[in-house]
C-alpha atoms as a PDB file:
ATOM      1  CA  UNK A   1     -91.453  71.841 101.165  1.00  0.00           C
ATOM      2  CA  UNK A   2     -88.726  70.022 102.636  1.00  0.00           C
ATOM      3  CA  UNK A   3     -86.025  72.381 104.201  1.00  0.00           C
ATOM      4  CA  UNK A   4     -83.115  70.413 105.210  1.00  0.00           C
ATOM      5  CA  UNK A   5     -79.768  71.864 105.361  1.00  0.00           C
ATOM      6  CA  UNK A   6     -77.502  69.431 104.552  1.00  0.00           C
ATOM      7  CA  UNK A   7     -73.448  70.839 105.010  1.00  0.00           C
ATOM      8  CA  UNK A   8     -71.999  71.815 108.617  1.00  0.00           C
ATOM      9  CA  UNK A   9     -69.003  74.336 108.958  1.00  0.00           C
ATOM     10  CA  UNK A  10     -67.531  74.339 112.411  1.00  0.00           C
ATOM     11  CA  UNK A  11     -66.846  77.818 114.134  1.00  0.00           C
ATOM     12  CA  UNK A  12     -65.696  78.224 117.518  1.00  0.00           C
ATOM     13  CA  UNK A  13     -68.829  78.547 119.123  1.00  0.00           C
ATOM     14  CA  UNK A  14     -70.951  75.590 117.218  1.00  0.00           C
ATOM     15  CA  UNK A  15     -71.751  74.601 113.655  1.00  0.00           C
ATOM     16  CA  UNK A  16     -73.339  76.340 111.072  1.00  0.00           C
ATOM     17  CA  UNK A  17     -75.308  74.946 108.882  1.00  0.00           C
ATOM     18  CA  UNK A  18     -75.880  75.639 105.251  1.00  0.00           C
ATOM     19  CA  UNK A  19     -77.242  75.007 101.583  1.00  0.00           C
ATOM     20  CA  UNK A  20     -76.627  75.625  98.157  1.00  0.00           C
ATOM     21  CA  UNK A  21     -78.735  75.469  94.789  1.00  0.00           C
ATOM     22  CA  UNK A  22     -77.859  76.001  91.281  1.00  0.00           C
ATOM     23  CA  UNK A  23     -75.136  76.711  89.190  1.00  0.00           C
ATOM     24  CA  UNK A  24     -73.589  80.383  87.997  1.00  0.00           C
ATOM     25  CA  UNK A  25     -72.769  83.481  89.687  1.00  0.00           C
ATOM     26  CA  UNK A  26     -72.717  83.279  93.531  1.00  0.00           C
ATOM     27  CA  UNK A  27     -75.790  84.975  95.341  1.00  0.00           C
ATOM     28  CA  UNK A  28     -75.589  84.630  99.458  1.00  0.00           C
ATOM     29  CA  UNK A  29     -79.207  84.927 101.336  1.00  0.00           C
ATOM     30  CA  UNK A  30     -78.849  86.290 104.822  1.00  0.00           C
ATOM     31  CA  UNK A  31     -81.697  86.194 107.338  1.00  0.00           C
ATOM     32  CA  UNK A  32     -82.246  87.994 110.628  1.00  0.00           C
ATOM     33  CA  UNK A  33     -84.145  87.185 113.962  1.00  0.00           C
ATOM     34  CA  UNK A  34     -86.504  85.306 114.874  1.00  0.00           C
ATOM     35  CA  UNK A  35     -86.192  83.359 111.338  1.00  0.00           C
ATOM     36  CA  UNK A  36     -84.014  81.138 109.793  1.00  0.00           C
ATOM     37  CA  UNK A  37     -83.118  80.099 105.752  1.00  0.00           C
ATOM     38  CA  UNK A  38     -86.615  78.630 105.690  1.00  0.00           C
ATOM     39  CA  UNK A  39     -87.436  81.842 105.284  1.00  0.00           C
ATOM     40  CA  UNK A  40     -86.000  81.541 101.724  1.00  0.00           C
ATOM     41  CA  UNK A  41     -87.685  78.718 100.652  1.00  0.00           C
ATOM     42  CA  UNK A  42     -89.304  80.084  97.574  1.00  0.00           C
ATOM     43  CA  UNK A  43     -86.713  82.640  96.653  1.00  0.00           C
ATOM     44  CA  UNK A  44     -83.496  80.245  96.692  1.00  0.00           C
ATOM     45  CA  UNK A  45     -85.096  77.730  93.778  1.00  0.00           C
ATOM     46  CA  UNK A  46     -86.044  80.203  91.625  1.00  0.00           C
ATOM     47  CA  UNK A  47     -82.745  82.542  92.114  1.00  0.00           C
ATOM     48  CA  UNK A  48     -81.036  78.997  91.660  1.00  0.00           C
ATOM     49  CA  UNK A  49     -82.322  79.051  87.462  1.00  0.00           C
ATOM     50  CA  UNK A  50     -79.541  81.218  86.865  1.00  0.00           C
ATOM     51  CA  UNK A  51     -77.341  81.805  89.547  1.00  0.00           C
ATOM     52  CA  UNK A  52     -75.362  79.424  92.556  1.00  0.00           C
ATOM     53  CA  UNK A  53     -77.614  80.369  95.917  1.00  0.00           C
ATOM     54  CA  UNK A  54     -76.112  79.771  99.149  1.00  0.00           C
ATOM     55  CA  UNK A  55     -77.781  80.145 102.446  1.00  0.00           C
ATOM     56  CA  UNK A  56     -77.335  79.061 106.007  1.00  0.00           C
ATOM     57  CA  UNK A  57     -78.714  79.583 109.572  1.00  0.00           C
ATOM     58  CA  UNK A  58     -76.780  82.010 111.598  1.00  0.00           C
ATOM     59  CA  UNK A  59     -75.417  80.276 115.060  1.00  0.00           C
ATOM     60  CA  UNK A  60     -78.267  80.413 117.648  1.00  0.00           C
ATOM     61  CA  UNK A  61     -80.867  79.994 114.719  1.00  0.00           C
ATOM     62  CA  UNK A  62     -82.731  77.376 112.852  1.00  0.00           C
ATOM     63  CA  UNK A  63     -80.745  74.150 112.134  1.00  0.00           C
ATOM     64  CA  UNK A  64     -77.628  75.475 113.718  1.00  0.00           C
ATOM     65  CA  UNK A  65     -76.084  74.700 116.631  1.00  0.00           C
ATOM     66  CA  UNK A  66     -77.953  76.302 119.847  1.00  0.00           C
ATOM     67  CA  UNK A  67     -76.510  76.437 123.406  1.00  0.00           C
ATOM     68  CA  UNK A  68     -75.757  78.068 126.551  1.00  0.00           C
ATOM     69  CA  UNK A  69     -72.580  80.567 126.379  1.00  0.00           C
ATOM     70  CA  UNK A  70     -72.477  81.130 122.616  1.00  0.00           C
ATOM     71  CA  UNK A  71     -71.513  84.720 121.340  1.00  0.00           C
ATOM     72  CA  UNK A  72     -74.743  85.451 119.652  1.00  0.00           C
ATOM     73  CA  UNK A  73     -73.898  89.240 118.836  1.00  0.00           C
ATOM     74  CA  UNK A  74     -74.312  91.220 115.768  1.00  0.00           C
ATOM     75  CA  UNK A  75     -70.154  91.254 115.442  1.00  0.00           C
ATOM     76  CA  UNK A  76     -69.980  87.711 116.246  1.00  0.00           C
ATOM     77  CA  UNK A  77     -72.579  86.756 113.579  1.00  0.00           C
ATOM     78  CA  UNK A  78     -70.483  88.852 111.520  1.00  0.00           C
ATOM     79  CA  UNK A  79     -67.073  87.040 112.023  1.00  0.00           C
ATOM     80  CA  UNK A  80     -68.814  83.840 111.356  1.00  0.00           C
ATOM     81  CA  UNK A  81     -70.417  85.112 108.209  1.00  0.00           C
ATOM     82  CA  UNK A  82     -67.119  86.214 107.164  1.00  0.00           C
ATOM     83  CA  UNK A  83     -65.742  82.649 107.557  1.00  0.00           C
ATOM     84  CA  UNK A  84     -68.326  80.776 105.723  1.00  0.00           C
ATOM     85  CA  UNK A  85     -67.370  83.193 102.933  1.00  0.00           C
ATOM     86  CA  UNK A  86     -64.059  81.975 102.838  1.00  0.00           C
ATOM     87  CA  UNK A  87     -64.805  78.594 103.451  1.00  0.00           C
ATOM     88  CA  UNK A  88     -66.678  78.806 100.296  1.00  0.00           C
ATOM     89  CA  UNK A  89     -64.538  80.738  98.416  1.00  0.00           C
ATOM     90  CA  UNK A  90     -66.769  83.164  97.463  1.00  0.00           C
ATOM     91  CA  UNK A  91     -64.308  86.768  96.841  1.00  0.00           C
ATOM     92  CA  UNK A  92     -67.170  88.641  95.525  1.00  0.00           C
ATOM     93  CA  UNK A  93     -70.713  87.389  95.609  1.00  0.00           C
ATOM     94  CA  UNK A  94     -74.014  89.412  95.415  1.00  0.00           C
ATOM     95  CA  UNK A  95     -75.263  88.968  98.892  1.00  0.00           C
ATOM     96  CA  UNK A  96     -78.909  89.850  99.876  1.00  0.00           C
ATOM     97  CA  UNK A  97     -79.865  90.608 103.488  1.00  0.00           C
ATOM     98  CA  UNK A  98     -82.818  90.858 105.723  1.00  0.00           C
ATOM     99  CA  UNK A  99     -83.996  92.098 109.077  1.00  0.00           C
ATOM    100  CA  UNK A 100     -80.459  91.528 111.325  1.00  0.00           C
ATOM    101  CA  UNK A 101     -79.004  90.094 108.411  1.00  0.00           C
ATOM    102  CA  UNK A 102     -78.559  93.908 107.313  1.00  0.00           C
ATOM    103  CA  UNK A 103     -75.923  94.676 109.881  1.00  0.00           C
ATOM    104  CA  UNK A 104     -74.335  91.181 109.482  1.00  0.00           C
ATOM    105  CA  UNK A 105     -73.840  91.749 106.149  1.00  0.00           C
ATOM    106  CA  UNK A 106     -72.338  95.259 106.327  1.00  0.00           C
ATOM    107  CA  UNK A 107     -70.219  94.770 109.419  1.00  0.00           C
ATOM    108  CA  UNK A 108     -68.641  92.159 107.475  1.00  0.00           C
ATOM    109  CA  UNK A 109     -68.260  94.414 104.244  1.00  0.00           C
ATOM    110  CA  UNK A 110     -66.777  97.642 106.273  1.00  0.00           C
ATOM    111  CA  UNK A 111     -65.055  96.001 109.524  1.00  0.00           C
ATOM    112  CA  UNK A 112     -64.177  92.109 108.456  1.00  0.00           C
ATOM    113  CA  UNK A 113     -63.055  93.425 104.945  1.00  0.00           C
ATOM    114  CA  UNK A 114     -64.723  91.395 102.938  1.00  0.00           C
ATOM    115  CA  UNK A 115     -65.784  91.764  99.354  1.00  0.00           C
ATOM    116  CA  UNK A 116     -69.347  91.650  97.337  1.00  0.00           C
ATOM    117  CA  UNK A 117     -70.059  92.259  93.768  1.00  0.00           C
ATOM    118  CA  UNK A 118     -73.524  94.148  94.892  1.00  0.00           C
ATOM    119  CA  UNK A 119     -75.570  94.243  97.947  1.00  0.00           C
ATOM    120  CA  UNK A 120     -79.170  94.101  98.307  1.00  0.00           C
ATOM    121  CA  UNK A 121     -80.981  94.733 102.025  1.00  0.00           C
ATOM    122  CA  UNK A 122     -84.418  95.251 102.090  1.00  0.00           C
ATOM    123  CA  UNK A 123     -86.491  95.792 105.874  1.00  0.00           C
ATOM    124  CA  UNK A 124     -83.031  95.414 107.557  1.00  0.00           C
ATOM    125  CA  UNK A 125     -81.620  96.681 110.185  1.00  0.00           C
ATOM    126  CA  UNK A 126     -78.381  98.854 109.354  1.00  0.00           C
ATOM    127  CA  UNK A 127     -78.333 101.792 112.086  1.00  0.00           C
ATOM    128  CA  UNK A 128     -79.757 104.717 113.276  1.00  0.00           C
ATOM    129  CA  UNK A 129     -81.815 104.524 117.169  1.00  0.00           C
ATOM    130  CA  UNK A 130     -83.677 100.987 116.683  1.00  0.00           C
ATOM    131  CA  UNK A 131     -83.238  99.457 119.962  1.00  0.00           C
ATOM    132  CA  UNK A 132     -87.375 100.561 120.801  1.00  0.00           C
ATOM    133  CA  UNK A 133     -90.560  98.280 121.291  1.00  0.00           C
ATOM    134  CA  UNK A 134     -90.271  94.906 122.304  1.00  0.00           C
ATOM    135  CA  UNK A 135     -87.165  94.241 121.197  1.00  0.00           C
ATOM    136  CA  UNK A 136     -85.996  96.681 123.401  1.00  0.00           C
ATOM    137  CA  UNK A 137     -88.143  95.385 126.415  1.00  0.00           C
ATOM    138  CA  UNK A 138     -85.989  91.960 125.665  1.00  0.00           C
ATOM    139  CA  UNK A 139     -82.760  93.272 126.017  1.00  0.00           C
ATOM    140  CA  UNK A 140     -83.874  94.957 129.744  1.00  0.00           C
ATOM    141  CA  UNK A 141     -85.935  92.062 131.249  1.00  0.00           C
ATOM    142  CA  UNK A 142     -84.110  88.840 130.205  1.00  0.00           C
ATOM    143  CA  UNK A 143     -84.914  87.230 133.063  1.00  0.00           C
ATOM    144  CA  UNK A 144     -88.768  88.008 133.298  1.00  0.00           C
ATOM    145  CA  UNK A 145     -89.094  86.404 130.077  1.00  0.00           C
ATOM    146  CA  UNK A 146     -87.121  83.658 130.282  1.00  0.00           C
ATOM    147  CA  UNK A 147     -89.623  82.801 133.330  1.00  0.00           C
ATOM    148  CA  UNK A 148     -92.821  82.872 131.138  1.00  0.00           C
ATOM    149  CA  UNK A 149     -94.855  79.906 130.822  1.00  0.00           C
ATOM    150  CA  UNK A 150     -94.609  77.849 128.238  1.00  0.00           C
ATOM    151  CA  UNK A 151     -97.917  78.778 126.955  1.00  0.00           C
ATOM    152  CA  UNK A 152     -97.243  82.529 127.335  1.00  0.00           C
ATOM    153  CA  UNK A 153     -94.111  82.410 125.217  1.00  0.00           C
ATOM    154  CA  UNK A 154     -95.335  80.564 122.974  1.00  0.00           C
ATOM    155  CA  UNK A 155     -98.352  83.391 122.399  1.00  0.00           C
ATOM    156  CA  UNK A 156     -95.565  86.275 122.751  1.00  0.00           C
ATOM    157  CA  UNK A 157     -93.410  84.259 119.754  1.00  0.00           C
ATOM    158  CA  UNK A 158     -96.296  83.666 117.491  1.00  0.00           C
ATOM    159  CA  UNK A 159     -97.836  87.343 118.380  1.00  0.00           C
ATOM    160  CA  UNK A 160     -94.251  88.873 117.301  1.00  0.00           C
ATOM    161  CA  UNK A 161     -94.284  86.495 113.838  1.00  0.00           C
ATOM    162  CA  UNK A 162     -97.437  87.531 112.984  1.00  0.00           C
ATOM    163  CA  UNK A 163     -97.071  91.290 113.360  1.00  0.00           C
ATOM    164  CA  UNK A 164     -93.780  91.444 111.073  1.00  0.00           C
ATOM    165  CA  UNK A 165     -96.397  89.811 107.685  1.00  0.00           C
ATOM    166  CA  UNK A 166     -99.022  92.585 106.556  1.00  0.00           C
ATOM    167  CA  UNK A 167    -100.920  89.911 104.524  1.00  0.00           C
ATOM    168  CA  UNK A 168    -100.539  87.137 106.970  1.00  0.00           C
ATOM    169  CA  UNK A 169     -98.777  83.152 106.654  1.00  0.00           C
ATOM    170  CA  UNK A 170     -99.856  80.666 104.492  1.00  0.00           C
ATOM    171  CA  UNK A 171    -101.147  77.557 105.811  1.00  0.00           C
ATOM    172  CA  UNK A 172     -98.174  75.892 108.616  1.00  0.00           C
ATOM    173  CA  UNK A 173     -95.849  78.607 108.091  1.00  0.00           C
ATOM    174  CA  UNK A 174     -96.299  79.795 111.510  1.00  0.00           C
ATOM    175  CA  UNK A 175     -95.598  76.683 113.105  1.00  0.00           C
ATOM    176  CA  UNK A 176     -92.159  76.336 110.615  1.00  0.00           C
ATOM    177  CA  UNK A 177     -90.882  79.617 112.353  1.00  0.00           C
ATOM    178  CA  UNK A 178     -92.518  78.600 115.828  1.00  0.00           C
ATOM    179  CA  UNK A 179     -90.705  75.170 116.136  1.00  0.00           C
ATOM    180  CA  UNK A 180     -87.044  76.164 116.902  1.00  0.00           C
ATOM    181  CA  UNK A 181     -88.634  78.371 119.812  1.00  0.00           C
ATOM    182  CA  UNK A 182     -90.441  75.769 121.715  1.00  0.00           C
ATOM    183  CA  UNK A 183     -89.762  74.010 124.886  1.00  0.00           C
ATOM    184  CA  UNK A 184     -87.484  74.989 127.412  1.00  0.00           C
ATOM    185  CA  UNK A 185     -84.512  74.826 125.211  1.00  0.00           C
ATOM    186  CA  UNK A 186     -86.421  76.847 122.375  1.00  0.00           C
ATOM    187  CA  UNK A 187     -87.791  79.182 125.129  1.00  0.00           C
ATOM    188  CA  UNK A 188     -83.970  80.235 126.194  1.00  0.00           C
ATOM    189  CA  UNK A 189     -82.374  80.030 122.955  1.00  0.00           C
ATOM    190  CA  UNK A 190     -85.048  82.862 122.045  1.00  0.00           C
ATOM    191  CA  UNK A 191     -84.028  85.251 124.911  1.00  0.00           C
ATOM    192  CA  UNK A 192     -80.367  84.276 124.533  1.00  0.00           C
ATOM    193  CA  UNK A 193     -80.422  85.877 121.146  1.00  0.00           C
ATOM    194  CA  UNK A 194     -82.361  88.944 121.571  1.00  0.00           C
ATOM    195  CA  UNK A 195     -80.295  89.842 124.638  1.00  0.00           C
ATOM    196  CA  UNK A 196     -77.108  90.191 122.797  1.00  0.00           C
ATOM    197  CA  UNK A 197     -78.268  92.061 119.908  1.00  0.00           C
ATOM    198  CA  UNK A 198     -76.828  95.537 120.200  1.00  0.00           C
ATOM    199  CA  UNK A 199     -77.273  98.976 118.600  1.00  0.00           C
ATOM    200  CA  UNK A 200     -73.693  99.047 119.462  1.00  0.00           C
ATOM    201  CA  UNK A 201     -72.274  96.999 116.932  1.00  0.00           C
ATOM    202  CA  UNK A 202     -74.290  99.047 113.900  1.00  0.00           C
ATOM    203  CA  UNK A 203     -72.709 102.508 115.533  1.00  0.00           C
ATOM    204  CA  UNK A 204     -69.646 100.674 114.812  1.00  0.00           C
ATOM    205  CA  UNK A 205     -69.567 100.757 111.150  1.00  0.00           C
ATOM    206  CA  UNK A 206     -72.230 103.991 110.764  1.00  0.00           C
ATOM    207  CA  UNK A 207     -68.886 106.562 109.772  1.00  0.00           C
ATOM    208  CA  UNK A 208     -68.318 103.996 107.068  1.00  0.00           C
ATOM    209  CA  UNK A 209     -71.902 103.831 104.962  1.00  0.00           C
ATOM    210  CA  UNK A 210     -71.118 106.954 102.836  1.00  0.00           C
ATOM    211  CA  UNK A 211     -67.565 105.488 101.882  1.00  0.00           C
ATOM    212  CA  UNK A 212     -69.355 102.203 100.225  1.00  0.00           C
ATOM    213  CA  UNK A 213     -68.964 102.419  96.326  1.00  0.00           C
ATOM    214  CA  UNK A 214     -70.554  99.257  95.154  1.00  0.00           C
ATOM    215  CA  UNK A 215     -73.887  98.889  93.433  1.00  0.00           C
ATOM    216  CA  UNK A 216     -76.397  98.721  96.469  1.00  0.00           C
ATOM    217  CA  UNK A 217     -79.913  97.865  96.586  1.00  0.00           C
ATOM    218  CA  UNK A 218     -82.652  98.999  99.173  1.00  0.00           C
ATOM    219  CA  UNK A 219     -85.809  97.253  99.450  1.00  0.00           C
ATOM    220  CA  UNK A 220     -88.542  98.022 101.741  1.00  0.00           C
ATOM    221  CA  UNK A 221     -92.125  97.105 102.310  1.00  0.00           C
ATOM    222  CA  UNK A 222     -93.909  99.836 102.722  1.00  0.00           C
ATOM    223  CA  UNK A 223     -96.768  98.929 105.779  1.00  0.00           C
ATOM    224  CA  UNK A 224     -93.160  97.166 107.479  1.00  0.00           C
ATOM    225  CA  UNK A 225     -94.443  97.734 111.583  1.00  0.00           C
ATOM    226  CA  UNK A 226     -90.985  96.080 112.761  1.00  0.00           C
ATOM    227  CA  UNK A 227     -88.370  98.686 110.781  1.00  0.00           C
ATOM    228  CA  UNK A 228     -90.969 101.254 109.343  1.00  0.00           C
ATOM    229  CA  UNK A 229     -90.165 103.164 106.102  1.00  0.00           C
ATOM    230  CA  UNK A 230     -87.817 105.449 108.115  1.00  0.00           C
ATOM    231  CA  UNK A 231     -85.626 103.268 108.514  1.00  0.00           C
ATOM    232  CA  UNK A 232     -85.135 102.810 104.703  1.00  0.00           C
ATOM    233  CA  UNK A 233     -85.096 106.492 103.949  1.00  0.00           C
ATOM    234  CA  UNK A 234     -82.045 106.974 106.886  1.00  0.00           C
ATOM    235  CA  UNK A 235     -80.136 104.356 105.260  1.00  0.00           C
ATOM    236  CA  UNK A 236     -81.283 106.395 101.728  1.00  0.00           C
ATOM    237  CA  UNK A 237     -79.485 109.508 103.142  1.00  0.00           C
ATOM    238  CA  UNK A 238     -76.405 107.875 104.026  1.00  0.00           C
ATOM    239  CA  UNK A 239     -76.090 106.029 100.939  1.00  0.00           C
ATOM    240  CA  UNK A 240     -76.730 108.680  98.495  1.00  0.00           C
ATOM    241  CA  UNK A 241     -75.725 106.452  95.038  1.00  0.00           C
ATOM    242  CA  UNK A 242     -78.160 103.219  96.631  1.00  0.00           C
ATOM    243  CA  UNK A 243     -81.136 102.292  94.863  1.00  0.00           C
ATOM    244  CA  UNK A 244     -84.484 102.620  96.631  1.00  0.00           C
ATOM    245  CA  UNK A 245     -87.515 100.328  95.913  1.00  0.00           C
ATOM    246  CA  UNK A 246     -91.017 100.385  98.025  1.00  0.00           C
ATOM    247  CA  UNK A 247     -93.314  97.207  97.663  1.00  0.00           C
ATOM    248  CA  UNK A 248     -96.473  98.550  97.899  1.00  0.00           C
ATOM    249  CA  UNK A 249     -98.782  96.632 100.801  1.00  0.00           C
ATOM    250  CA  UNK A 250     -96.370  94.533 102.092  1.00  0.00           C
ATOM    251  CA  UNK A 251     -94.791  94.121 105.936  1.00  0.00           C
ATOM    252  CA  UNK A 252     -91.334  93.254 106.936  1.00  0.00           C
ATOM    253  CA  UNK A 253     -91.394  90.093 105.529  1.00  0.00           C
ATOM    254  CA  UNK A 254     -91.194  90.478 101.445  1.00  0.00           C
ATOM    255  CA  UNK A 255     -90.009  86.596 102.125  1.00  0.00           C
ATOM    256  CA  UNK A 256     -94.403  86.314 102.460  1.00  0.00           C
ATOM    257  CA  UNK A 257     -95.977  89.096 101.776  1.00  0.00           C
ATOM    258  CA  UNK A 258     -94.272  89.698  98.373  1.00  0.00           C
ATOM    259  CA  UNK A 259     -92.133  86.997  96.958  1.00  0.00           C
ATOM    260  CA  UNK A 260     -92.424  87.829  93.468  1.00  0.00           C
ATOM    261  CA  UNK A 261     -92.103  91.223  93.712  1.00  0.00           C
ATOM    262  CA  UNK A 262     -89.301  90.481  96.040  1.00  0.00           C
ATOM    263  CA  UNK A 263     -87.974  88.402  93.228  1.00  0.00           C
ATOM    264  CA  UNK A 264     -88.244  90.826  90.552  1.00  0.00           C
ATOM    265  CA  UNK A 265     -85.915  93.554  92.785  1.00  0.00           C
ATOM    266  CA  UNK A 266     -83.242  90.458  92.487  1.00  0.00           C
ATOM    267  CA  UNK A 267     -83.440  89.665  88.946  1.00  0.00           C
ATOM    268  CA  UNK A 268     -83.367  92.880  87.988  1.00  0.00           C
ATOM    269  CA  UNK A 269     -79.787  93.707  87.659  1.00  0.00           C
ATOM    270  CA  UNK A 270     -78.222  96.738  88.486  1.00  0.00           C
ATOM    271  CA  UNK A 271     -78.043  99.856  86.096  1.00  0.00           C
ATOM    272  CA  UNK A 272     -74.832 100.696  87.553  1.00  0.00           C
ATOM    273  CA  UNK A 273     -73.324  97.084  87.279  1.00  0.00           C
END
């Protein structure tokens, strides 16, 4: 399908750009890296039946502005996320967050003080010691990759997209998540990202995750090879009244792997609500 987003909000490093679908409660999808909103293609229109979806590339990402010098960080993704909140007046949406989208959302819920009705984050990053793997090779050796061929990023990219799906893409999905990443601008915006992604800004808010009284959601897939189930059951522990959920074969991306099941979690309401 077509996935053009078709508003712009201006922050001080670049535009973001964003979408909305449906009418009714407000529900805000947040995605992490390497993606982009395409990656809620299928889950916005059928959320949008019954509720107002919004959605948007972070800055760096996707349809949003990409350049040299931008502040790419977890915080600064946070501050920006907090702004297109009150840009569209949303005071206390359900949001639902993915992969760096996690820490996005809750830095803005426990540092940038803003509110949600519920929160739903499912293989997302949130805290705990996961700088490791190749992400963490990224954040060390900037400059060697930036310095790959063309053709060798290219193959590192689509190697890293394929091992987050346990079931693997459908037909030119790959090359929908491949595109912003090409080229020489593609090639740096990639690195430019990764390198300012820091465990730092999760430690940040880590005190905070046991204080958190509103319904939350956890929702993990449970052969995930880029957060494995660990990473759901630390997040468990710290938020003792949260709701825990495993999709049974499925990888980090429920987005693929999953969507219905995916799409049950969100329909579902919450017994606490």
């Amino acid at each position: 399908m077509d996935w053009t987003l078709g508003e712009e909000f201006a922050t001080p490093e670049g535009v973001v750009r964003w979408g909305t679908l449906g009418r009714g409660d407000p529900i805000v999808l947040v995605h992490g890296t390497p993606y982009s909103s395409f990656l809620w293609r299928d889950i916005a229109p059928a959320l949008a039946r019954t509720r107002k979806v919004f959605f948007f590339d972070h800055l760096g990402f996707g349809q949003s502005d990409r350049r040299e010098g931008q502040d790419l960080s977890l915080a600064a993704h946070a501050r920006n996320f907090a702004r297109l909140l009150d840009h569209w007046e949303l005071s206390d949406p359900s949001v639902v967050a993915h992969d760096i989208g996690g820490a996005v959302a809750l830095r803005t819920l426990l540092l940038e003080k803003r509110s949600y009705q519920d929160l739903t984050l499912f293989d997302a990053v949130s805290g705990g010691e996961w700088e490791r793997g190749l992400f963490q090779l990224f954040l060390e050796h900037e400059e060697v990759f930036q310095k790959l061929p063309g053709y060798a990023h290219e193959a590192l990219v689509a190697s890293h997209l394929r091992h987050a799906t346990h079931v693997g893409f459908r037909p030119g999905v790959l090359d929908a998540f491949l595109a912003p990443w090409r080229g020489d601008s593609g090639q740096a915006a990639f690195y430019r990202q990764y390198s300012q992604i820091r465990q730092a800004d999760t430690v940040a808010y880590e005190h905070l995750l046991g204080g958190m009284s509103l319904p939350v959601r956890l929702v993990w897939g449970r052969e995930d090879r880029i957060l494995p189930p660990r990473y759901a059951e630390w997040l468990h522990e710290r938020v003792p009244h949260a709701e825990l959920h495993w999709i049974e074969g499925a990888g980090h991306l429920l987005q693929e792997d999953a969507p219905g099941r995916l799409l049950a979690c969100l329909t579902a309401g919450f017994p606490s609500a």
